[in-house]
Structure formats: C-alpha cells, structure tokens
Protein backbone atom coordinates (compact mmCIF):
# COMPACT_ATOMS: atom_id res chain seq x y z
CA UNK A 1 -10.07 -3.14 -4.45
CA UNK A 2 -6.22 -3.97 -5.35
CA UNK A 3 -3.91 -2.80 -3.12
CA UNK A 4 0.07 -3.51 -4.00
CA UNK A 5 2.30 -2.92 -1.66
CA UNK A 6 6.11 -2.56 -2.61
CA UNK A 7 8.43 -2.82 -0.31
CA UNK A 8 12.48 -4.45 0.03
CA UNK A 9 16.04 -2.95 -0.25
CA UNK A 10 16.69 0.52 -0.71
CA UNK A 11 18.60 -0.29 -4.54
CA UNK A 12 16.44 -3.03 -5.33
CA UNK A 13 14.49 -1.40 -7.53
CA UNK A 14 11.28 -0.47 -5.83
CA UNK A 15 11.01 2.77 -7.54
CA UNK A 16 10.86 0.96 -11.11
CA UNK A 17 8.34 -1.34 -9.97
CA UNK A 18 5.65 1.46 -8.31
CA UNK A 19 6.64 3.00 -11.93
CA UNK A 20 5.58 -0.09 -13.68
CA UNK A 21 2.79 -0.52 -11.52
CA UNK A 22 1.89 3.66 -12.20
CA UNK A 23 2.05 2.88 -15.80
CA UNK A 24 -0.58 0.33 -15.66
CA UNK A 25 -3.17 2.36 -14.31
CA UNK A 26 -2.40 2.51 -10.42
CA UNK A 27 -2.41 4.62 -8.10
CA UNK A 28 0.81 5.12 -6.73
CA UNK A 29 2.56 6.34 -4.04
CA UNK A 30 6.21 5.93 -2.81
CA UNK A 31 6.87 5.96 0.88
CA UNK A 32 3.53 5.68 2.63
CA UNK A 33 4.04 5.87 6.56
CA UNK A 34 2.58 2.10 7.31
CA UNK A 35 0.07 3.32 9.66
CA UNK A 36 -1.98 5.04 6.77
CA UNK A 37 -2.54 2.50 5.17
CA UNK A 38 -6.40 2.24 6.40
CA UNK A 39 -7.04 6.16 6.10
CA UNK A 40 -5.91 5.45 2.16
CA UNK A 41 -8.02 2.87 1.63
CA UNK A 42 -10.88 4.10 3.27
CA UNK A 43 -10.46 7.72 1.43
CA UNK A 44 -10.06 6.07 -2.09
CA UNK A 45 -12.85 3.66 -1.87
CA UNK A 46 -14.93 6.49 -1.75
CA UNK A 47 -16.80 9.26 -3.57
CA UNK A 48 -16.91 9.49 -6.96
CA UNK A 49 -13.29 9.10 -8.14
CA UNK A 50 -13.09 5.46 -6.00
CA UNK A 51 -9.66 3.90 -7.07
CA UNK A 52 -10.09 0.23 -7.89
CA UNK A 53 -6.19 -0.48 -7.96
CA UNK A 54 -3.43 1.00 -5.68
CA UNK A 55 -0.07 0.47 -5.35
CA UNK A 56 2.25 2.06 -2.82
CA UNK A 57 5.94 1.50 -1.22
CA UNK A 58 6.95 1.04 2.01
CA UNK A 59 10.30 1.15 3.44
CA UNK A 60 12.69 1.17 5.83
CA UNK A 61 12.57 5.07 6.51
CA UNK A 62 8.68 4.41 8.27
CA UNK A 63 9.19 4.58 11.95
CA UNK A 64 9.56 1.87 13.93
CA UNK A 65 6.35 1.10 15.60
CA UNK A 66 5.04 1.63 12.35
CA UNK A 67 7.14 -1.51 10.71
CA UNK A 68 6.09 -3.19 14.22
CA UNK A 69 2.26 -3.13 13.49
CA UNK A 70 2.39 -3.83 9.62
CA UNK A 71 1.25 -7.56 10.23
CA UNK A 72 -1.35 -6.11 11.80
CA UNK A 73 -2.07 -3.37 9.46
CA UNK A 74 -2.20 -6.48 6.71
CA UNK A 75 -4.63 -8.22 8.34
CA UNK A 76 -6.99 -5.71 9.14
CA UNK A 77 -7.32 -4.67 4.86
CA UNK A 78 -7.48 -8.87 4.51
CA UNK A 79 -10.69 -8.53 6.54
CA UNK A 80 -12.35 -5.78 5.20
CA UNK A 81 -11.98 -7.73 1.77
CA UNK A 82 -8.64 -5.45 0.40
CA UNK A 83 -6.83 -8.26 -2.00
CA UNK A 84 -3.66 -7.37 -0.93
CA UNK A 85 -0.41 -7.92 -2.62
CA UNK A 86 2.73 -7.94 -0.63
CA UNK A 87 5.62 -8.05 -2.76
CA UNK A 88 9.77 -8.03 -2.07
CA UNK A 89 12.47 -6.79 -3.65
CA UNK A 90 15.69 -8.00 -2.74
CA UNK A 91 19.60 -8.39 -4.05
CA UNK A 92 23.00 -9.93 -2.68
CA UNK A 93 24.47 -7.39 -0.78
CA UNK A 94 27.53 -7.48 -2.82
CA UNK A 95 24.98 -5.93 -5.73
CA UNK A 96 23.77 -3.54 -3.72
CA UNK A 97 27.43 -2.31 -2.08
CA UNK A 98 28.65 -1.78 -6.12
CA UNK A 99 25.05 -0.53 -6.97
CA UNK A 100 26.02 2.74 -4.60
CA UNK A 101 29.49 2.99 -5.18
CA UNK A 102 28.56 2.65 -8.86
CA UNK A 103 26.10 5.95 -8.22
CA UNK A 104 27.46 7.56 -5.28
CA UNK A 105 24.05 7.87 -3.54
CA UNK A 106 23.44 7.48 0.34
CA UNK A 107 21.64 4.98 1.53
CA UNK A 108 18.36 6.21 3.21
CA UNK A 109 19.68 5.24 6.90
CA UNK A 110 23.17 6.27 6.63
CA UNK A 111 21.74 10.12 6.60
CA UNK A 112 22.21 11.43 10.27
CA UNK A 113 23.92 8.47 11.66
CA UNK A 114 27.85 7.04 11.60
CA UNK A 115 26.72 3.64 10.05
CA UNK A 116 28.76 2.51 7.22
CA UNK A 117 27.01 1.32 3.95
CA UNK A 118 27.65 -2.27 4.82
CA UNK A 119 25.80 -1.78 8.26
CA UNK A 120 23.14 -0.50 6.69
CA UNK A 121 22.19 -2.61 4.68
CA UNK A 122 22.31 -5.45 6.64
CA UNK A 123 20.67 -3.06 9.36
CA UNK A 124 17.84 -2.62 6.51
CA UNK A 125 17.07 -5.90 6.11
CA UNK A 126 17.00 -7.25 9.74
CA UNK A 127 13.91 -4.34 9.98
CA UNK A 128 12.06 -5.09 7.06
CA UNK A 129 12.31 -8.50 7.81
CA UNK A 130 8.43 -9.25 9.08
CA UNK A 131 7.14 -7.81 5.90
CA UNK A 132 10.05 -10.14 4.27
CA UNK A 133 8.28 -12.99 6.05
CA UNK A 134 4.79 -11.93 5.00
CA UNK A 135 5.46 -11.09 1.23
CA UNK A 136 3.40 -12.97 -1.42
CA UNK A 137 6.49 -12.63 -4.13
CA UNK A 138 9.90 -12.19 -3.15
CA UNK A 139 11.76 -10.97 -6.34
CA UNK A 140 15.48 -10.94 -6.39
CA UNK A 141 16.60 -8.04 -9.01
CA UNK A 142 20.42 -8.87 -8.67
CA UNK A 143 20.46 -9.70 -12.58
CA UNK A 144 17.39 -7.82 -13.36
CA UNK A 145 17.62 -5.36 -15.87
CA UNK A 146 15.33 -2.48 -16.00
CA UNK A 147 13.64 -3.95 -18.65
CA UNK A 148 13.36 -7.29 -17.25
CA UNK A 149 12.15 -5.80 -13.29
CA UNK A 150 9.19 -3.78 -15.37
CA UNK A 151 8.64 -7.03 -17.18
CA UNK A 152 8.36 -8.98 -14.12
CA UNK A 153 5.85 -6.53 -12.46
CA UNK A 154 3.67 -6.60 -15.76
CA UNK A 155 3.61 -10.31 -15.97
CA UNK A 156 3.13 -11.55 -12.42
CA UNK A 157 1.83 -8.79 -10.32
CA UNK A 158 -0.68 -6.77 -12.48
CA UNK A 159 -2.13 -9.70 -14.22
CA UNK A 160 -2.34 -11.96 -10.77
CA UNK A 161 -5.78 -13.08 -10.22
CA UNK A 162 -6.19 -13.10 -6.34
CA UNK A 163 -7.88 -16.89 -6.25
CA UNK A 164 -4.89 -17.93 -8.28
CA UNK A 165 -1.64 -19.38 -7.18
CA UNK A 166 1.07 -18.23 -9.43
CA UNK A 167 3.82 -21.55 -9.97
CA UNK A 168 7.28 -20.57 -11.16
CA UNK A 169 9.80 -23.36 -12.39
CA UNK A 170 13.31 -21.82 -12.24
CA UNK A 171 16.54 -23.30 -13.57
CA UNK A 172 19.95 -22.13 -11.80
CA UNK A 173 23.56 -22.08 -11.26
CA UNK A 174 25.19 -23.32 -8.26
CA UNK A 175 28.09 -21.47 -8.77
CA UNK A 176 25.85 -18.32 -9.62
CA UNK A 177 24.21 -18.99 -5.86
CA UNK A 178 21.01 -20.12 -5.00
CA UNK A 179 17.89 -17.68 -6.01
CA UNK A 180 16.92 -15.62 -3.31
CA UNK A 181 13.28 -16.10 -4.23
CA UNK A 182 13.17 -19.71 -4.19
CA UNK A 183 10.50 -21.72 -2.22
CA UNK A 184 11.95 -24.90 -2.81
CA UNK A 185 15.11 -26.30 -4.33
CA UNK A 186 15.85 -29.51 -6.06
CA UNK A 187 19.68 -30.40 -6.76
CA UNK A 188 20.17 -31.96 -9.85
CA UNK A 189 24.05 -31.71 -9.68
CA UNK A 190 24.36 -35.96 -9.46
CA UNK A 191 23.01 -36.59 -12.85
CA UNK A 192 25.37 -37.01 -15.56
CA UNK A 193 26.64 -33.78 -16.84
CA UNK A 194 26.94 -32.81 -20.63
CA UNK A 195 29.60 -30.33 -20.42
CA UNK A 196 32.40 -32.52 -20.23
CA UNK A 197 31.59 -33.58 -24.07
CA UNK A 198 33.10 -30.28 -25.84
CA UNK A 199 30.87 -31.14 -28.65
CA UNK A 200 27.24 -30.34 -26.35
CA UNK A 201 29.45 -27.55 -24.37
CA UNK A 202 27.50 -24.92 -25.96
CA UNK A 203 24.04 -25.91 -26.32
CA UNK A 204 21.54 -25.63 -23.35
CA UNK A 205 19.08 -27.91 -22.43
CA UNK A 206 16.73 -26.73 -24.34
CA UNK A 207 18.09 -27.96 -27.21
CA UNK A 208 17.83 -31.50 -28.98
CA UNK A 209 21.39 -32.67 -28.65
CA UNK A 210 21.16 -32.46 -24.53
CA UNK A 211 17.61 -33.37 -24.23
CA UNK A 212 18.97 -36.75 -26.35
CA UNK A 213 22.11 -36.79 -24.08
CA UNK A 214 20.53 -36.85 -20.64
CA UNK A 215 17.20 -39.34 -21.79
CA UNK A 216 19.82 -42.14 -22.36
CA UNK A 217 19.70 -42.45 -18.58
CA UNK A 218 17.68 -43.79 -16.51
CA UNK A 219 18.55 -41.44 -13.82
CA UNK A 220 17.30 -38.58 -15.18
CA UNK A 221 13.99 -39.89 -16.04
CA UNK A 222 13.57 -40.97 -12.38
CA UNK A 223 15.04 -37.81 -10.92
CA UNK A 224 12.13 -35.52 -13.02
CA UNK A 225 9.45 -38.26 -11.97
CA UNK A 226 10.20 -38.09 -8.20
CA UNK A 227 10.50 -34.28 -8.64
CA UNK A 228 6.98 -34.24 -10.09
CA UNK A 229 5.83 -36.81 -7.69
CA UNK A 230 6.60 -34.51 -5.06
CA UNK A 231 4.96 -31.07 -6.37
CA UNK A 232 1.82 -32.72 -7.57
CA UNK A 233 1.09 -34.21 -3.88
CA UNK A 234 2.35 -31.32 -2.13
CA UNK A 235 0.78 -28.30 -4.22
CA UNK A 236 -2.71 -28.85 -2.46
CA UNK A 237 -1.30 -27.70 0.53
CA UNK A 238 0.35 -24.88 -0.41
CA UNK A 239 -2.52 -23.56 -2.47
CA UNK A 240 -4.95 -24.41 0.71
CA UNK A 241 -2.33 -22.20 2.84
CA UNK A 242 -3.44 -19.54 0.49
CA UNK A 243 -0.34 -18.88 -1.27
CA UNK A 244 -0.31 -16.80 -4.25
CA UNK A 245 3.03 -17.32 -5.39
CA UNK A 246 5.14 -20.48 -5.09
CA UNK A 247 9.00 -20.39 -6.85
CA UNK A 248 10.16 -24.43 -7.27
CA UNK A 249 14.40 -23.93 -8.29
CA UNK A 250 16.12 -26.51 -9.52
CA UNK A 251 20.04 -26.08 -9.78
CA UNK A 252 22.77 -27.47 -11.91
CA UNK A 253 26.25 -26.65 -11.48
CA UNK A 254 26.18 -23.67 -14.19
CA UNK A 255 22.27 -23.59 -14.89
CA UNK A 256 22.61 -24.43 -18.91
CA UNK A 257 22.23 -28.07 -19.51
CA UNK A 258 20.56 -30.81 -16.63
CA UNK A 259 18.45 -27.89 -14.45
CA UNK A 260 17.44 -26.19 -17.83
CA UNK A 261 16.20 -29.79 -19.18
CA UNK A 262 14.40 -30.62 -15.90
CA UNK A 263 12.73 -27.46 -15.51
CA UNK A 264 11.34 -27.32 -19.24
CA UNK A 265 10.13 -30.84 -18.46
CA UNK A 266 8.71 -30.36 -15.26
CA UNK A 267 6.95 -26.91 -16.29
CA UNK A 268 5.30 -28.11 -19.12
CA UNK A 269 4.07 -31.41 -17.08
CA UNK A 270 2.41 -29.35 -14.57
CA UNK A 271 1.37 -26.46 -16.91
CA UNK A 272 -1.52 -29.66 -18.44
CA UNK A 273 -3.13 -29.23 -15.05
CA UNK A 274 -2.20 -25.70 -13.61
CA UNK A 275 -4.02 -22.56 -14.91
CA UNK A 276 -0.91 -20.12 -14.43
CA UNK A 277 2.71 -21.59 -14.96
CA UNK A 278 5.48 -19.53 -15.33
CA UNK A 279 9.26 -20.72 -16.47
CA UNK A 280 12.38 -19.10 -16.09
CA UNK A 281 16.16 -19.84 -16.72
CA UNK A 282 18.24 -17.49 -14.65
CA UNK A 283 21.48 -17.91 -16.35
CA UNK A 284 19.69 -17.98 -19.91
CA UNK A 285 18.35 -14.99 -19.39
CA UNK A 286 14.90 -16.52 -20.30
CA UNK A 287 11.25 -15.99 -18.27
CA UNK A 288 7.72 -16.82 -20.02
CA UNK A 289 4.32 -18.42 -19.44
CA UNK A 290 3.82 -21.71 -20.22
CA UNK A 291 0.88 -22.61 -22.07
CA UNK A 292 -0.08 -26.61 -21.84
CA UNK A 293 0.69 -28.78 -24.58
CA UNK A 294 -2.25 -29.80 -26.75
CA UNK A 295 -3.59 -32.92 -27.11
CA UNK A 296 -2.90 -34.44 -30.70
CA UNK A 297 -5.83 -34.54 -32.66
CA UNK A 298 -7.42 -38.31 -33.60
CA UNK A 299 -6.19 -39.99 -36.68
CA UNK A 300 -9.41 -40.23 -38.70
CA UNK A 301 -10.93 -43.81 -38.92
CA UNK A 302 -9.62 -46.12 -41.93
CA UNK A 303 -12.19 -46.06 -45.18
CA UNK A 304 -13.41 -49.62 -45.89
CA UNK A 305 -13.99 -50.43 -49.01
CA UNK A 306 -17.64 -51.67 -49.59
C-alpha cells in the first residue's frame, strides 16, 4: 500500500496537490485528524474494494496531541510495511501574506482567536514543524503555478518508486533567495560572471556562447569537479539513511548563466550512474528528467585491401 500524506502551509497549495494526487487514481482525503491514520489504513486494506494508493492532508487545524504523536503515528505504518510518503508544502511568508490579501480568505487559525495573519502563519509553521522535519520532499510553491505544483506532484510523487532516491539538481538566484527545499547548497558566485559582457547578457547557460565563456577557465572546471567529487562520495550515505528525496542547489547571483551551466553539467554527470535525476532552473522556469547521455557508437574497423 501507498499512503501520501500532504501536509504544509495553509496557501501553499495542498488542496491542488491531494487534487493531483485524486486525479491519478488516489484515494483522497483532505484534513484527516492524525490519529486516524491507522483506522484508515487498516479499513482500506481490507475487503473487497482494498485501496492500493491513498493520499490524504494533514494540517494545522488537527489538535494538538494529535500533531504531537504524528512521528509516532509514521512509524507505526513504516512497520506494518505502509510506504509512506511525507511530503511539504511551503512558501515565503511574504507569498503567503499577498496570497490572502490577494483573496480575502481567513487563515484556518485566525477563526475564533485575535491573532493577526502574520502571527499565524508563523504560529502555523512553528506547529507543523515535526512533520516539517520528517517530510521526504519539501516543495516550495512560492513561484509555482498551478500548472507547474500539479506537474510537480505527477512527476516526483506519483511516479516515486519507494527503493529509489529521487536527486534534484537546482540552479538559483541569490538575489531571488535561497530555495526553501534545498538539501545542500553550493555557491558559485566567485567564478567569473558573463553578464558584465552585454553581448552574453541575454543568453543562459544553457546556451553555447556561455558554456564557451565560462570553459576558458580553469576555475570553473575545478569548481564542477570538486562539486561532483563531493556528491559522488557523499550520496552513499544519504541513500543508506534512506532518503527518498535529496535537492543539491547551486546559486549564482541571478540564476541564468554560471549556476545554470554547473547544474546542466553536474546533472547530466550523475544522471550516467543514477537511475532517477531530475533538473530544474528556478529562475528559467525550467524542471525535467534527465536521461543519461549515450555512449557514442564504435567507428567501424578500417577495410584492408587484400
């Protein structure tokens, strides 16, 4: 049995997702008190219309306790053999603040109380924060379209194979903030920086004229190497930790040229060895699978003539 369980910030789109999920054939169900969990999995394993894939939402509105014993709850389904999906939506609270004023809905815990919106959001997150700590994807939908949230859900949650660890290479923008989903970060703000020649301003990193820019030095060469260096003899121990997501960021200034050329590079290196690589460009707007390389094919041996 599957068992998906949405949770995050009230905003972040964790309606669309149990949609998505819905869509796809689950069974869905938005605001499950925590402490039901079991009694749902127990009552759908069952009888003769046994549900192989559920997905279900949990937020802030549960009571208390409830939120309290969720690690628990998770590892009680872990040993009775659930596969279990925790996943988290989150966005900058700046979002979320123009998000409501934008729709003028109440948030869920400002109904009965005096707490501003601002309190309660940061209220929000400071409770959901041990199933924060416990999700398997944290996805930040603060420039996430509709589209692109559904998208997301499709790609990486539905088709996730539970012995699988899902690597994402993600280029950024400093000045766009750091991704809140990011495992680890590399800074690639030192290398030499094609925007100051008006003729590459445009292009992205992606593109011949800046690959050609930044290979002329040396610096960038050993900056990808030591990057790879350092996934290739650390993945082992994230994928023995049982991980089944892992986000590796890697930041320019404005996420177009020297992160966008490093992560293309890096995700197609580690995409010749890793069954299920995923690369995004934040600012480009770009996210897709990356299928390894293939091998050229042998030049055919020379005819002698006789």
């Amino acid at each position: 049995m599957q068992l998906v369980i949405i949770s995050g910030r009230s905003g972040s789109g964790k309606s669309i997702a149990l949609q998505a999920l819905e869509d796809l054939g689950y069974y869905a169900i938005d605001n499950l008190p925590a402490m039901l969990l079991g009694s749902l999995v127990d009552e759908l394993r069952s009888g003769s219309s046994a549900q192989s894939s559920i997905a279900v939402s949990i937020d802030a509105r549960n009571l208390p306790y409830a939120l309290e014993r969720f690690p628990r709850l998770l590892e009680e389904l872990r040993e009775r053999q659930v596969d279990c999906q925790v996943i988290y939506l989150t966005t900058d609270a700046r979002i979320l603040l123009e998000r409501y004023s934008a729709t003028r809905r109440r948030h869920p815990l400002t109904r009965g109380s005096d707490m501003t919106l601002g309190e309660a959001i940061e209220t929000e997150d400071t409770t959901l924060s041990d199933i924060r700590n416990l999700a398997d994807l944290i996805i930040d939908t603060s420039r996430l379209s509709v589209h692109d949230l559904r998208g997301r859900i499709t790609d990486q949650v539905a088709s996730h194979r539970a012995d699988q660890l899902t690597l994402t290479v993600e280029s950024f923008g400093f000045k766009g903030g750091v991704p809140l989903d990011a495992d680890i970060v590399f800074d690639a703000r030192c290398l030499p920086n094609p925007y100051w020649d008006p003729r590459l301003r445009s292009a992205t990193g992606r593109e011949p004229s800046i690959v050609a820019f930044l290979e002329q030095y040396p610096l960038v060469g050993d900056m990808l190497n030591d990057i790879i260096a350092w996934i290739e003899r650390w993945l082992p121990a994230y994928r023995d930790s049982h991980r089944s997501y892992l986000t590796v960021a890697i930041g320019c200034t404005g996420g177009q040229h020297r992160s966008v050329y490093l992560a293309e590079r890096l995700a197609h290196h580690l995409a010749q060895d890793q069954p299920d690589v995923r690369l995004r460009h934040r600012e480009l707007g770009i996210h897709t699978p990356v299928t390894p390389t293939p091998e050229p094919a042998p030049e055919p041996p020379e005819c002698k003539e006789s």
